[in-house]
N, C-alpha and C. Protein backbone atom coordinates (compact mmCIF):
# COMPACT_ATOMS: atom_id res chain seq x y z
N UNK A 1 118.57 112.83 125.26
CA UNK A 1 118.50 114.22 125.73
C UNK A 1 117.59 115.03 124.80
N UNK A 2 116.65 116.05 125.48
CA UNK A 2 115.72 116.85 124.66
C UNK A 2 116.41 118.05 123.78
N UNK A 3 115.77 117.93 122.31
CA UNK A 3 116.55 118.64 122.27
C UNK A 3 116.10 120.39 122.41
N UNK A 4 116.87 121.06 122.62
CA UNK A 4 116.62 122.49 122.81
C UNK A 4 115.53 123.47 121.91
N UNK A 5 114.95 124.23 122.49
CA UNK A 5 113.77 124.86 121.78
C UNK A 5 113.99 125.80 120.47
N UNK A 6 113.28 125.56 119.61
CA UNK A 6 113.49 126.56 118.69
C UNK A 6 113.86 127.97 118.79
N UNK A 7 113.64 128.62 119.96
CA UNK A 7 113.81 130.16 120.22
C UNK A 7 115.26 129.87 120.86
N UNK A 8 115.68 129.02 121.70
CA UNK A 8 117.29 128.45 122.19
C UNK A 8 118.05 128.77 121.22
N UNK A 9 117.76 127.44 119.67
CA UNK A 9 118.32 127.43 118.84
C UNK A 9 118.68 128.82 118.18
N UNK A 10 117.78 129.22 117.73
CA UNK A 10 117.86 130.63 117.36
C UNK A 10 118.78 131.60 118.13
N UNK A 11 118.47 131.56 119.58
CA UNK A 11 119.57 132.40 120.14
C UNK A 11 120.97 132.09 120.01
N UNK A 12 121.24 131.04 119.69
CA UNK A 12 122.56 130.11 119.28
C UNK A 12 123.55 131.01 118.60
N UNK A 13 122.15 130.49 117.59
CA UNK A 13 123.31 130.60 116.27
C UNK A 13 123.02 132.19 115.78
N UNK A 14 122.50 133.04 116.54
CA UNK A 14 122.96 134.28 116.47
C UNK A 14 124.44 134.77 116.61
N UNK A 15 124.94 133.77 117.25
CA UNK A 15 126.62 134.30 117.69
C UNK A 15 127.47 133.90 116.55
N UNK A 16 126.50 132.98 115.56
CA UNK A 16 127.97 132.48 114.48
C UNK A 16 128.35 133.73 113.59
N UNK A 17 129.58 133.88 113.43
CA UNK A 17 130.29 134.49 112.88
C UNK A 17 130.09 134.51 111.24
N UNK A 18 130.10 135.61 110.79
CA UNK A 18 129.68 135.44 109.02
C UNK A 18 130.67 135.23 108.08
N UNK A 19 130.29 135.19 106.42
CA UNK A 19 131.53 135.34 105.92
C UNK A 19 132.61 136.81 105.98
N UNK A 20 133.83 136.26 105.99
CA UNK A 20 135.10 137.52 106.11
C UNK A 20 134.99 137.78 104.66
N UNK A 21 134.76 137.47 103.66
CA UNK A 21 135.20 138.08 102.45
C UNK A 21 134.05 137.56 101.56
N UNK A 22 132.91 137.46 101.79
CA UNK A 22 132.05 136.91 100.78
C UNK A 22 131.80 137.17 99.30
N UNK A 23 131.91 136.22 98.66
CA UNK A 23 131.93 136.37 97.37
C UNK A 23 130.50 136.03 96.44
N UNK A 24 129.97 137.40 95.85
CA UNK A 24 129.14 137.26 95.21
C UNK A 24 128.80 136.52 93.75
N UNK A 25 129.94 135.63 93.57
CA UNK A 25 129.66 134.75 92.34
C UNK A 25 129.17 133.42 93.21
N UNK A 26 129.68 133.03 94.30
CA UNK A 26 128.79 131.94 94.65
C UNK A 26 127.60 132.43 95.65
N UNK A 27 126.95 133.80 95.61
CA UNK A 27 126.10 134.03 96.43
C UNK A 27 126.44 133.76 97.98
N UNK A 28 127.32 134.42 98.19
CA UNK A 28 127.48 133.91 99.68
C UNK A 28 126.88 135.00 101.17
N UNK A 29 125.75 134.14 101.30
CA UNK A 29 125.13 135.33 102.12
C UNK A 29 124.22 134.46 103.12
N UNK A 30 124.20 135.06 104.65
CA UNK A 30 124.25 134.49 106.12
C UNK A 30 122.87 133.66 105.71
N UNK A 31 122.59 132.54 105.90
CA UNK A 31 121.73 132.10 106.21
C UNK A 31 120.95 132.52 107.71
N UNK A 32 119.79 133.20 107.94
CA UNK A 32 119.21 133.72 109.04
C UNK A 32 119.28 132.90 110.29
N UNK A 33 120.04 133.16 111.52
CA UNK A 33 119.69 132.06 112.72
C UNK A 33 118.18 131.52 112.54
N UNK A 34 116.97 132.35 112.79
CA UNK A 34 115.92 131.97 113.00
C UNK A 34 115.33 130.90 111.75
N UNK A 35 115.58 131.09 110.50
CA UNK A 35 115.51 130.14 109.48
C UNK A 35 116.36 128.70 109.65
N UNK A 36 117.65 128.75 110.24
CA UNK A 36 117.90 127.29 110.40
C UNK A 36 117.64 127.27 111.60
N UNK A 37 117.34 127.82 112.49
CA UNK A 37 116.61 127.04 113.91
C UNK A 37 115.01 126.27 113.50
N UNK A 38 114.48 127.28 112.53
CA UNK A 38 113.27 126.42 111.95
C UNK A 38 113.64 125.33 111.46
N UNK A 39 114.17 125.17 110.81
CA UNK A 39 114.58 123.74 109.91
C UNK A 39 114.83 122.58 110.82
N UNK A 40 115.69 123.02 111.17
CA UNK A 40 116.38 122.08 112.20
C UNK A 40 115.31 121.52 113.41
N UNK A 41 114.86 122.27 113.75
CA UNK A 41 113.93 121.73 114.97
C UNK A 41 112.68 121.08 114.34
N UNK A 42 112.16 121.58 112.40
CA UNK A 42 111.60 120.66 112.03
C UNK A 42 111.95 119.32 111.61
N UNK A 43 113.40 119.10 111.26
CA UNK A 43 113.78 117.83 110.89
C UNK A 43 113.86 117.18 112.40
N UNK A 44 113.99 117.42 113.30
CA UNK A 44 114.45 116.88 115.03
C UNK A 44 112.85 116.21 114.76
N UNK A 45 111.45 117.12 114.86
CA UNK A 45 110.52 116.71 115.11
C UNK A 45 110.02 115.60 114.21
N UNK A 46 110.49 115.73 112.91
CA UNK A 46 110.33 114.49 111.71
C UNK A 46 111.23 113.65 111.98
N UNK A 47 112.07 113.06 113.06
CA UNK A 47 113.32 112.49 113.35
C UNK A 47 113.93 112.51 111.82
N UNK A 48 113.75 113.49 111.26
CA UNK A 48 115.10 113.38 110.35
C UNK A 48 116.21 113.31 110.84
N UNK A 49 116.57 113.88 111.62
CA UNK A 49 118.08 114.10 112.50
C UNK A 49 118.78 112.85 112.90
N UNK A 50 117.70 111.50 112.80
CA UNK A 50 118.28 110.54 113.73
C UNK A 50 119.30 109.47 112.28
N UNK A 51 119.76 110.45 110.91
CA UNK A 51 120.39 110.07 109.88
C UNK A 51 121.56 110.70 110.38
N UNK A 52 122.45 110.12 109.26
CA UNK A 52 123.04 111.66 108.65
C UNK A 52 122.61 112.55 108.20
N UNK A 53 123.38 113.52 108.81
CA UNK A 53 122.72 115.03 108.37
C UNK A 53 123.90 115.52 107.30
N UNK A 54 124.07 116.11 106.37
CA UNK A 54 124.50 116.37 105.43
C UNK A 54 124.57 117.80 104.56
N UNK A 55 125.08 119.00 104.76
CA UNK A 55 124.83 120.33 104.56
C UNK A 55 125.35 120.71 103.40
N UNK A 56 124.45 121.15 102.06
CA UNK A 56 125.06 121.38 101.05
C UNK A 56 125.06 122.76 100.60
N UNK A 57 126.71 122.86 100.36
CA UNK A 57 127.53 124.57 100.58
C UNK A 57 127.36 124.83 102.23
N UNK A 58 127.74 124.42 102.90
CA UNK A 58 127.23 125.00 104.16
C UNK A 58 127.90 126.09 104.42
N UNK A 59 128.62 126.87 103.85
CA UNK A 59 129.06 128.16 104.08
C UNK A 59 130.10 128.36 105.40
N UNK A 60 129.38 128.82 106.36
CA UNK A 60 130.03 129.04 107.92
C UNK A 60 129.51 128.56 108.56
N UNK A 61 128.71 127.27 108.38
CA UNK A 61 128.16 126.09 109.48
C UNK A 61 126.74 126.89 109.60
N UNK A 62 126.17 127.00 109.80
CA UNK A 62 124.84 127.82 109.86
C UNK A 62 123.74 126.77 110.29
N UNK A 63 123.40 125.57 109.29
CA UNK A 63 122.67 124.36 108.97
C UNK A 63 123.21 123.61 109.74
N UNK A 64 124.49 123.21 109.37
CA UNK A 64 125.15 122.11 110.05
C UNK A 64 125.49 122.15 111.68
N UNK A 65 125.54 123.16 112.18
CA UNK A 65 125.52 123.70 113.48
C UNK A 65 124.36 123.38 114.12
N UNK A 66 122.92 123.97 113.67
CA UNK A 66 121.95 124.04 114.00
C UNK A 66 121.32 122.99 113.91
N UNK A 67 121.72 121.89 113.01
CA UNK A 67 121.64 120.22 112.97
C UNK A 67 122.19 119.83 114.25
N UNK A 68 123.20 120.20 114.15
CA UNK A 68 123.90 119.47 115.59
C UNK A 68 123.64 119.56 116.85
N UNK A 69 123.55 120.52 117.26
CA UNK A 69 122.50 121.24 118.24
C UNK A 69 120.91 120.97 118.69
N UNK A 70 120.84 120.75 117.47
CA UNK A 70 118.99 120.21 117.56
C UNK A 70 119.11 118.53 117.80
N UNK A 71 119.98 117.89 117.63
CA UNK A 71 120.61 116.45 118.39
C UNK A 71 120.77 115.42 117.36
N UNK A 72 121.25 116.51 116.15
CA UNK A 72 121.78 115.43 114.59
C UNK A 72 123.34 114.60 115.45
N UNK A 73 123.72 112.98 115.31
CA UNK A 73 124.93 113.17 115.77
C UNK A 73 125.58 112.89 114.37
N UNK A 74 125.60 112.78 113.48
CA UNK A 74 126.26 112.76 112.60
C UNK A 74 126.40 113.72 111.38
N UNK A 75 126.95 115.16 111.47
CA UNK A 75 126.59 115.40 110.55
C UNK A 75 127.63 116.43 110.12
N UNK A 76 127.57 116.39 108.21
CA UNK A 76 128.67 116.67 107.40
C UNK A 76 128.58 118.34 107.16
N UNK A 77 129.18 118.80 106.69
CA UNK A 77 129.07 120.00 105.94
C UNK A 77 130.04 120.43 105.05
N UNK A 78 129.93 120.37 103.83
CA UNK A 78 130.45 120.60 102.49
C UNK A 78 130.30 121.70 101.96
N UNK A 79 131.64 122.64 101.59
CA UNK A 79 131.28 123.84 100.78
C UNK A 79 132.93 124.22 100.33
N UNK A 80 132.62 124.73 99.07
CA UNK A 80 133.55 124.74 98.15
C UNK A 80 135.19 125.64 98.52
N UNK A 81 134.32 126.28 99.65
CA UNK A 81 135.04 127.69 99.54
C UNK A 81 135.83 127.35 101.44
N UNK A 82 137.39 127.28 101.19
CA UNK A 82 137.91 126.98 102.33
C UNK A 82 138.03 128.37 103.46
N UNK A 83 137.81 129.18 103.19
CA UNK A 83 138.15 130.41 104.24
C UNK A 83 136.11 129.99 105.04
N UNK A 84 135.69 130.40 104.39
CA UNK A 84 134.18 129.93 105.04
C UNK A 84 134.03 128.46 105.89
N UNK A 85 134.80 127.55 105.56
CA UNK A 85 135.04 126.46 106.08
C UNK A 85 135.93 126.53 107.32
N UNK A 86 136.77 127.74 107.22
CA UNK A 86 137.32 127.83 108.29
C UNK A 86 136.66 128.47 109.50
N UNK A 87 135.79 129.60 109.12
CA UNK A 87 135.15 130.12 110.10
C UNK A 87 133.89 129.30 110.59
N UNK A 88 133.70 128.33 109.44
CA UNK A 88 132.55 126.94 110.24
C UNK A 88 132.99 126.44 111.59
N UNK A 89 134.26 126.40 111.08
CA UNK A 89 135.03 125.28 112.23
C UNK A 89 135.10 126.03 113.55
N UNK A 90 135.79 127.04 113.93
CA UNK A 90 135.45 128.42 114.86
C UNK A 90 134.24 128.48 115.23
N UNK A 91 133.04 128.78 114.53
CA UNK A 91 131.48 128.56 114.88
C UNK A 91 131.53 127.31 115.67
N UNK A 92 131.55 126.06 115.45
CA UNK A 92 131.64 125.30 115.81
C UNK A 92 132.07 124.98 117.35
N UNK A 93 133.70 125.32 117.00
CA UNK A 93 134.13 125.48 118.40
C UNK A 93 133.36 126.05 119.70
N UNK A 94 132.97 127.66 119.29
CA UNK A 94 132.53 128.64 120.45
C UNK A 94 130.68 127.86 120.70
N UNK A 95 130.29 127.08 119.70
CA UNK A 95 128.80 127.84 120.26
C UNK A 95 128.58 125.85 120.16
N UNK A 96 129.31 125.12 119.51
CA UNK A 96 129.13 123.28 119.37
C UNK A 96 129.56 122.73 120.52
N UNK A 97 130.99 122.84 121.13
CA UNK A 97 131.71 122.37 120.99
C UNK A 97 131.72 121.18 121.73
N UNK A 98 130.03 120.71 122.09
CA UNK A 98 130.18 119.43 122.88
C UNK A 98 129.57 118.28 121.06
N UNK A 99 129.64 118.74 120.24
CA UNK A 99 128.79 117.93 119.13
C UNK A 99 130.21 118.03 118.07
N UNK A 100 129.85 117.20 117.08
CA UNK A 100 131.20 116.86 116.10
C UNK A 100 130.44 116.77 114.67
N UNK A 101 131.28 118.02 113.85
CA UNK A 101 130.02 118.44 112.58
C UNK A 101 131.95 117.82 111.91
N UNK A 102 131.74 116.70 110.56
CA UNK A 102 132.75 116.77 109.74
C UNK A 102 132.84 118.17 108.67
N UNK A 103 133.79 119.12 108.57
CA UNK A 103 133.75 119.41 107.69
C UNK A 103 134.71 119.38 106.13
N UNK A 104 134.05 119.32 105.12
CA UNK A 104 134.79 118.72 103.80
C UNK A 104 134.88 119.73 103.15
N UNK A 105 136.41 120.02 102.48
CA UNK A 105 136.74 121.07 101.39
C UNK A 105 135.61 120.04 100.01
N UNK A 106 134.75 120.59 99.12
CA UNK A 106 135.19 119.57 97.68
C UNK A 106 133.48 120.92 97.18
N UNK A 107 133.20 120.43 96.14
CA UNK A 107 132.13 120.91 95.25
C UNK A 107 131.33 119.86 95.26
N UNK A 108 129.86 120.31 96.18
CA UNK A 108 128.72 119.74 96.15
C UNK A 108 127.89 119.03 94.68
N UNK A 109 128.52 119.29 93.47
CA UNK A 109 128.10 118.92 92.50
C UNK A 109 128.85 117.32 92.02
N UNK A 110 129.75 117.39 93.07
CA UNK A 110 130.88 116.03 92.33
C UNK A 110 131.70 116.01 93.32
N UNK A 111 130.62 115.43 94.01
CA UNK A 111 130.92 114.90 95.64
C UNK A 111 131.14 113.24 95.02
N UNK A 112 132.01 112.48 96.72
CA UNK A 112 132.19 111.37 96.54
C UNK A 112 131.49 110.29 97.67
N UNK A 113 130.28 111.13 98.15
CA UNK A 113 129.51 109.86 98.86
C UNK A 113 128.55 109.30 98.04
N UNK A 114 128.75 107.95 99.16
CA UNK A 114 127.77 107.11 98.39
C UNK A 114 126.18 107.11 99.31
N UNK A 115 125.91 107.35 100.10
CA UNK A 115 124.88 106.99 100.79
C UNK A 115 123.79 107.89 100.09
N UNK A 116 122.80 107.07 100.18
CA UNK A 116 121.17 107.13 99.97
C UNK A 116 120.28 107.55 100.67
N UNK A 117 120.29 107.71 102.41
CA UNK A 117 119.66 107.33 103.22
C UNK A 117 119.88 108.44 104.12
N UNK A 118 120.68 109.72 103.95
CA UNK A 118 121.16 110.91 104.29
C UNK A 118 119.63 111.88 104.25
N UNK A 119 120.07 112.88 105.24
CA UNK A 119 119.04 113.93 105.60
C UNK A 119 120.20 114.83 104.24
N UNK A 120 119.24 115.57 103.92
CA UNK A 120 120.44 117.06 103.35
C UNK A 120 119.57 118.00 103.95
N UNK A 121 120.48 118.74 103.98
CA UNK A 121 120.01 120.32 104.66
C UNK A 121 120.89 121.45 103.53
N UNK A 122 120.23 122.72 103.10
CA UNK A 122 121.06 123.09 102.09
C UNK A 122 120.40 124.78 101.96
N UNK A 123 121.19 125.53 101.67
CA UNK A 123 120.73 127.15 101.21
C UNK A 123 121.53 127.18 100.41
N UNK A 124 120.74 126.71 99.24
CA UNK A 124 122.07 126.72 97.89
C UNK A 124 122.17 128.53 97.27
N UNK A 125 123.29 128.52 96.49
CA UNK A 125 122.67 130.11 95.61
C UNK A 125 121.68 129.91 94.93
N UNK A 126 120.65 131.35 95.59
CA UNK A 126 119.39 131.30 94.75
C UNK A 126 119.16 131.45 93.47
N UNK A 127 120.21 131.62 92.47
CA UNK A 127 120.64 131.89 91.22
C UNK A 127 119.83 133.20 90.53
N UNK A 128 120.04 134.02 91.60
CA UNK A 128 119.33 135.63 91.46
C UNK A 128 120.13 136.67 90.55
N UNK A 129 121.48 135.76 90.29
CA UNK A 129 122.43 136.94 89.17
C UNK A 129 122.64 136.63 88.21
N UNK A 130 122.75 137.54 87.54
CA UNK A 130 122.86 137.37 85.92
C UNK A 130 123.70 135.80 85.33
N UNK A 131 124.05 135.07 84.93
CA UNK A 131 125.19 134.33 84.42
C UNK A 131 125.06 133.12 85.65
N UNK A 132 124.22 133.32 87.17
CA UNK A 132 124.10 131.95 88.19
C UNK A 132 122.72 131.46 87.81
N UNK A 133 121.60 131.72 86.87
CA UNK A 133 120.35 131.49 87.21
C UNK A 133 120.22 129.56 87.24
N UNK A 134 119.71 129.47 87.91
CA UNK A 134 119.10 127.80 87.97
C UNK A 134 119.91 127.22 89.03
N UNK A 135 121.43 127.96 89.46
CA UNK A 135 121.82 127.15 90.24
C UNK A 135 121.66 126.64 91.78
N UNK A 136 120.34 126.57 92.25
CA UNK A 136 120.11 125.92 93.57
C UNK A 136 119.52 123.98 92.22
N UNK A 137 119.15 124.29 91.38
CA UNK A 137 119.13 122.89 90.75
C UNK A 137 120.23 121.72 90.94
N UNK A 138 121.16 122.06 90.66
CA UNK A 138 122.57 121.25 91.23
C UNK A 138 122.58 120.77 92.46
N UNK A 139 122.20 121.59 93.61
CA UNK A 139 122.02 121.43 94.75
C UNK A 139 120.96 120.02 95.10
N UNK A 140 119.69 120.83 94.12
CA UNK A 140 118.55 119.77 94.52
C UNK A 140 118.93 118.16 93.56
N UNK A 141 119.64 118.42 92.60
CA UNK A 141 120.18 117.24 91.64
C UNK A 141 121.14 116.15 92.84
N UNK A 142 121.99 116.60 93.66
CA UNK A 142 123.17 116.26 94.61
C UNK A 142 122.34 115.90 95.75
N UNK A 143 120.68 116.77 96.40
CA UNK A 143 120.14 115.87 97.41
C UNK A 143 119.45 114.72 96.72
N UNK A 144 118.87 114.88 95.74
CA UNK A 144 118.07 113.36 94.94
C UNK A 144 119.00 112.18 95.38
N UNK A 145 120.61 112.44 94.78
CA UNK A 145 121.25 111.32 95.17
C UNK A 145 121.47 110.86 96.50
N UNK A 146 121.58 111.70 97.77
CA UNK A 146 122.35 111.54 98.93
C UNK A 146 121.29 111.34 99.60
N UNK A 147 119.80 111.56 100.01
CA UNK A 147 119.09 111.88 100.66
C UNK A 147 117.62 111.01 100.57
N UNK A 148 117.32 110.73 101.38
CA UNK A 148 116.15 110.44 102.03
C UNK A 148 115.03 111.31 101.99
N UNK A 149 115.48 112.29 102.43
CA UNK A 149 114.74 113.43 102.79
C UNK A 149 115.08 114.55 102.94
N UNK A 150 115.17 115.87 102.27
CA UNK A 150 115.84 117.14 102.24
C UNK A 150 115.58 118.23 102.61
N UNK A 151 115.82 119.11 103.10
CA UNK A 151 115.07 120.24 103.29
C UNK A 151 116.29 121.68 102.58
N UNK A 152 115.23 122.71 101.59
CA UNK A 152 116.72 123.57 100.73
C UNK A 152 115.47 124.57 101.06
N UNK A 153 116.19 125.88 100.98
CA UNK A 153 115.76 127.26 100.98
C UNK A 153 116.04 127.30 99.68
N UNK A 154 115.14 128.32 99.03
CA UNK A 154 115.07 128.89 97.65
C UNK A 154 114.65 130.29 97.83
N UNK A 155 114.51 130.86 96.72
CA UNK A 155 114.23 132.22 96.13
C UNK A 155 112.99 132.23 96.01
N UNK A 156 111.90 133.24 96.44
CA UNK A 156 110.62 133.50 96.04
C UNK A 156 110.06 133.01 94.37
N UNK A 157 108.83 132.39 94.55
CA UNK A 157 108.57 131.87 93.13
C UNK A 157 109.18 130.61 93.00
N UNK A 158 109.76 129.64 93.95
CA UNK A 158 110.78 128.66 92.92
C UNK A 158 109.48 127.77 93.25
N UNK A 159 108.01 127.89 94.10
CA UNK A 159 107.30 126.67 93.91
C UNK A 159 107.19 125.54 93.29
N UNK A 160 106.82 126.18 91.62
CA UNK A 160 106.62 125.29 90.75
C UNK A 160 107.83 124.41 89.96
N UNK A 161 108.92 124.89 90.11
CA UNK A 161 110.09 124.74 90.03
C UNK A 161 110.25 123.27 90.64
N UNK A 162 110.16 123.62 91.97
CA UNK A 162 110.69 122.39 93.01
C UNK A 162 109.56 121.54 92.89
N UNK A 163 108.32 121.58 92.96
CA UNK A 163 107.55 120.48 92.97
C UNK A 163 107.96 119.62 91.54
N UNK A 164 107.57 120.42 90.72
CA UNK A 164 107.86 119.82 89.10
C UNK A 164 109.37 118.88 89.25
N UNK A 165 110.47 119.03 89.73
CA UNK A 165 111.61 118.31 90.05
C UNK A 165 111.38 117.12 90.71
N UNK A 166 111.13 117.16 92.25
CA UNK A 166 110.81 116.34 92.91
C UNK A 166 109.64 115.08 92.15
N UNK A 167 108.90 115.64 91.88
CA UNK A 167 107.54 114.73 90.73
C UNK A 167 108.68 114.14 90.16
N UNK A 168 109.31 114.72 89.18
CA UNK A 168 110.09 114.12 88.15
C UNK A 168 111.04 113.20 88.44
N UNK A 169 111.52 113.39 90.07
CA UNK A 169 112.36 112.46 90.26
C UNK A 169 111.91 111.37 91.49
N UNK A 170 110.37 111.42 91.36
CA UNK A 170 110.31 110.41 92.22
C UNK A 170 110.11 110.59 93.74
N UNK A 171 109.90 111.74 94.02
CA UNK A 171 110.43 112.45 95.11
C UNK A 171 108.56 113.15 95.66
N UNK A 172 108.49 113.61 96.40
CA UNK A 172 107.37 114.44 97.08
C UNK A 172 107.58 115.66 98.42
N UNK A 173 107.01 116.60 97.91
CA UNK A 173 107.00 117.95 98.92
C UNK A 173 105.85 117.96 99.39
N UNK A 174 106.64 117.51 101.16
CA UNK A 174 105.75 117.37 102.31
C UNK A 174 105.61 118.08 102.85
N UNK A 175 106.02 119.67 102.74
CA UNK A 175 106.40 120.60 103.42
C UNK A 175 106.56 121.96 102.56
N UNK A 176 105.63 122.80 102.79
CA UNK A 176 106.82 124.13 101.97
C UNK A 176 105.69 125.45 102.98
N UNK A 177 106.74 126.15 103.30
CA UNK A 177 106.57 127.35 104.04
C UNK A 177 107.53 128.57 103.38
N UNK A 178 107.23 129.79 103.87
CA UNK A 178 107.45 131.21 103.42
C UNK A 178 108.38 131.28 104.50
N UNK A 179 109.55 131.87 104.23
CA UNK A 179 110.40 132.86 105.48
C UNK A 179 110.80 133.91 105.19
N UNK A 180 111.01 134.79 106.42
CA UNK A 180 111.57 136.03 105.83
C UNK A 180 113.46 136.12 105.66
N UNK A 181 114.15 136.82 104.90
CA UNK A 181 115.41 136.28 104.34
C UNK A 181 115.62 137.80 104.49
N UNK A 182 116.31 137.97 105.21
CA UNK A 182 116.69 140.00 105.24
C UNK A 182 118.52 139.70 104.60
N UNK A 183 118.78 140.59 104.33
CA UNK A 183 119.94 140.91 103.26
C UNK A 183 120.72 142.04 103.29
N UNK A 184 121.59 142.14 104.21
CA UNK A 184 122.46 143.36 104.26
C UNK A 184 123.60 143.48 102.77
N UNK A 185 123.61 144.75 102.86
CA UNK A 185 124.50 145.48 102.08
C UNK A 185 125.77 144.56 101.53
N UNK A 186 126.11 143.30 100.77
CA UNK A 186 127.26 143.60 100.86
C UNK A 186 128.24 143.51 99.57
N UNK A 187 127.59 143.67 98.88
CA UNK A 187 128.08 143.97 97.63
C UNK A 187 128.10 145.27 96.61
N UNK A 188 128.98 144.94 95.57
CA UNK A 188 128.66 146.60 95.15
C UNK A 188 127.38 146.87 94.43
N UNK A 189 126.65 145.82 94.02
CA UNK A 189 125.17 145.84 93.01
C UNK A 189 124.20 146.26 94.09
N UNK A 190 124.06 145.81 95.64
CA UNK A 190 123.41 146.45 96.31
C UNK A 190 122.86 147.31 96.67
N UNK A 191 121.80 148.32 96.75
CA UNK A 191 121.64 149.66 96.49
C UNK A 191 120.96 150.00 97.90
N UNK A 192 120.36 149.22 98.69
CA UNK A 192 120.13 149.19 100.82
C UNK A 192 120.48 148.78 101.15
N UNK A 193 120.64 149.46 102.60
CA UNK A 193 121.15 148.96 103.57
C UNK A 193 120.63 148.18 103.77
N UNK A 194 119.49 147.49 103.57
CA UNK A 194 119.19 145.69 103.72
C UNK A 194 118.00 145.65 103.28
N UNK A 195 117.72 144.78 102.57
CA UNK A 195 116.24 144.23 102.26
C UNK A 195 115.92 142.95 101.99
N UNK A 196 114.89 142.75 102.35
CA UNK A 196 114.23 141.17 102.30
C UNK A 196 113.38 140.61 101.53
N UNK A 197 113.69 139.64 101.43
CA UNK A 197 113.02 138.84 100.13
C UNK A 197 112.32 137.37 101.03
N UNK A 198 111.41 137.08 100.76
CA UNK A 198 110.27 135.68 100.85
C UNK A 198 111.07 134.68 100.21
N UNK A 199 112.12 133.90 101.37
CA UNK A 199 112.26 132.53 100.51
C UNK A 199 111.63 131.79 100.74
N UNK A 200 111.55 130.69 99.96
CA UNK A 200 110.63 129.40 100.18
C UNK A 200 111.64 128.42 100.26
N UNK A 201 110.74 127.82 101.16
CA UNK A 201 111.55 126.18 102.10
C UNK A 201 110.44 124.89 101.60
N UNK A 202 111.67 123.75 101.52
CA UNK A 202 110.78 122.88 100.91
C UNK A 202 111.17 121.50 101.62
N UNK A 203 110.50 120.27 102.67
CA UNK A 203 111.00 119.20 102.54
C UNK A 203 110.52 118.31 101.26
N UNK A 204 111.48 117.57 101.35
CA UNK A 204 111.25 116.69 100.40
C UNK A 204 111.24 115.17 100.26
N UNK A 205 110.74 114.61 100.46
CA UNK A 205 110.68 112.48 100.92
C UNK A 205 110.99 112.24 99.19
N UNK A 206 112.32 111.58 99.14
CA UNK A 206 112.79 110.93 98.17
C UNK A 206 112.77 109.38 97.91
N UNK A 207 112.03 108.92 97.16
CA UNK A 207 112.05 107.24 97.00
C UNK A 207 113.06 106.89 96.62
């Protein structure tokens, strides 16, 4: 079956539901429909999808949804935080519910799979606050192991960052594009009603 168009996708996962209580020590903030409809319909077109698909922090299904949808059939989503896991599952229900996403309570850093050969899909925290900086690294440390091939959103500037990693581990960025990342209000450090920041997206082919 074909899978559905990027502008489909996008209209999708406009309906998923966000976090109820988001917490700004793990950065918890909506990944954009239109950003994982990109992803997703680029891993479909790289048959990444035809792995496991594998979502690290997936928050409220966002990735892992939009994996599934785009015609991943196997695919996980891991994130630390169980109330967000619950409203994955709900997402799931209303807008999936012909596709089957596992989802796992545990910490993406000291996870217990073994596979190699996994897609990851991931919007780790961009480590934009004081006392989080570096932590989408963990993230990209956890796809080296699981993955084949990855695709993570980052924070403006992390270019040299991620290539220099990937080099180092053996790894190559086949892919990196600009998106726009808009940001509502929801914390108290916030000072607009929303503003946007240029993240950068990166695949990555892991040896």
């Amino acid at each position: 079956m074909a899978a559905p168009s990027r502008r489909t996708l996008a209209r999708t996962l406009e309906s998923l539901a966000d976090f109820p209580d988001p917490s700004p020590d793990l950065e918890q903030y909506l990944t954009p429909p239109d950003l994982a409809a990109h992803v997703a319909h680029l891993a479909h077109l790289h048959g990444d999808l035809e792995h496991r698909v594998i979502d690290l922090g997936t928050g409220t299904g966002m990735l892992a949804i939009g994996a599934a949808l785009a015609g991943a059939e196997f695919v996980v989503g891991v994130d630390v935080d169980r109330d967000a896991l619950a409203v994955a599952r709900e997402n799931e229900r209303r807008v999936a519910a012909g596709t089957t996403v596992e989802w796992v309570h545990g910490d993406v850093t000291r996870h217990s799979f073994s596979r190699t050969d996994a897609t990851v899909v991931s919007n780790p925290p961009f480590g934009a606050q004081r006392g989080n900086r570096h932590a989408d690294r963990a993230f990209l440390e956890t796809a080296r192991e699981l993955a084949s091939v990855s695709y993570t959103i980052h924070n403006e500037g992390s270019q040299e960052f991620v290539e220099s990693f990937a080099a180092d581990e053996g790894g190559e960025v086949t892919h990196a594009f600009r998106a726009p990342f808009p940001i509502e209000r929801r914390f108290s450090f916030h000072t607009e009603a929303e503003a946007t920041v240029d993240a950068e997206v990166f695949r990555i082919e892991w040896r």
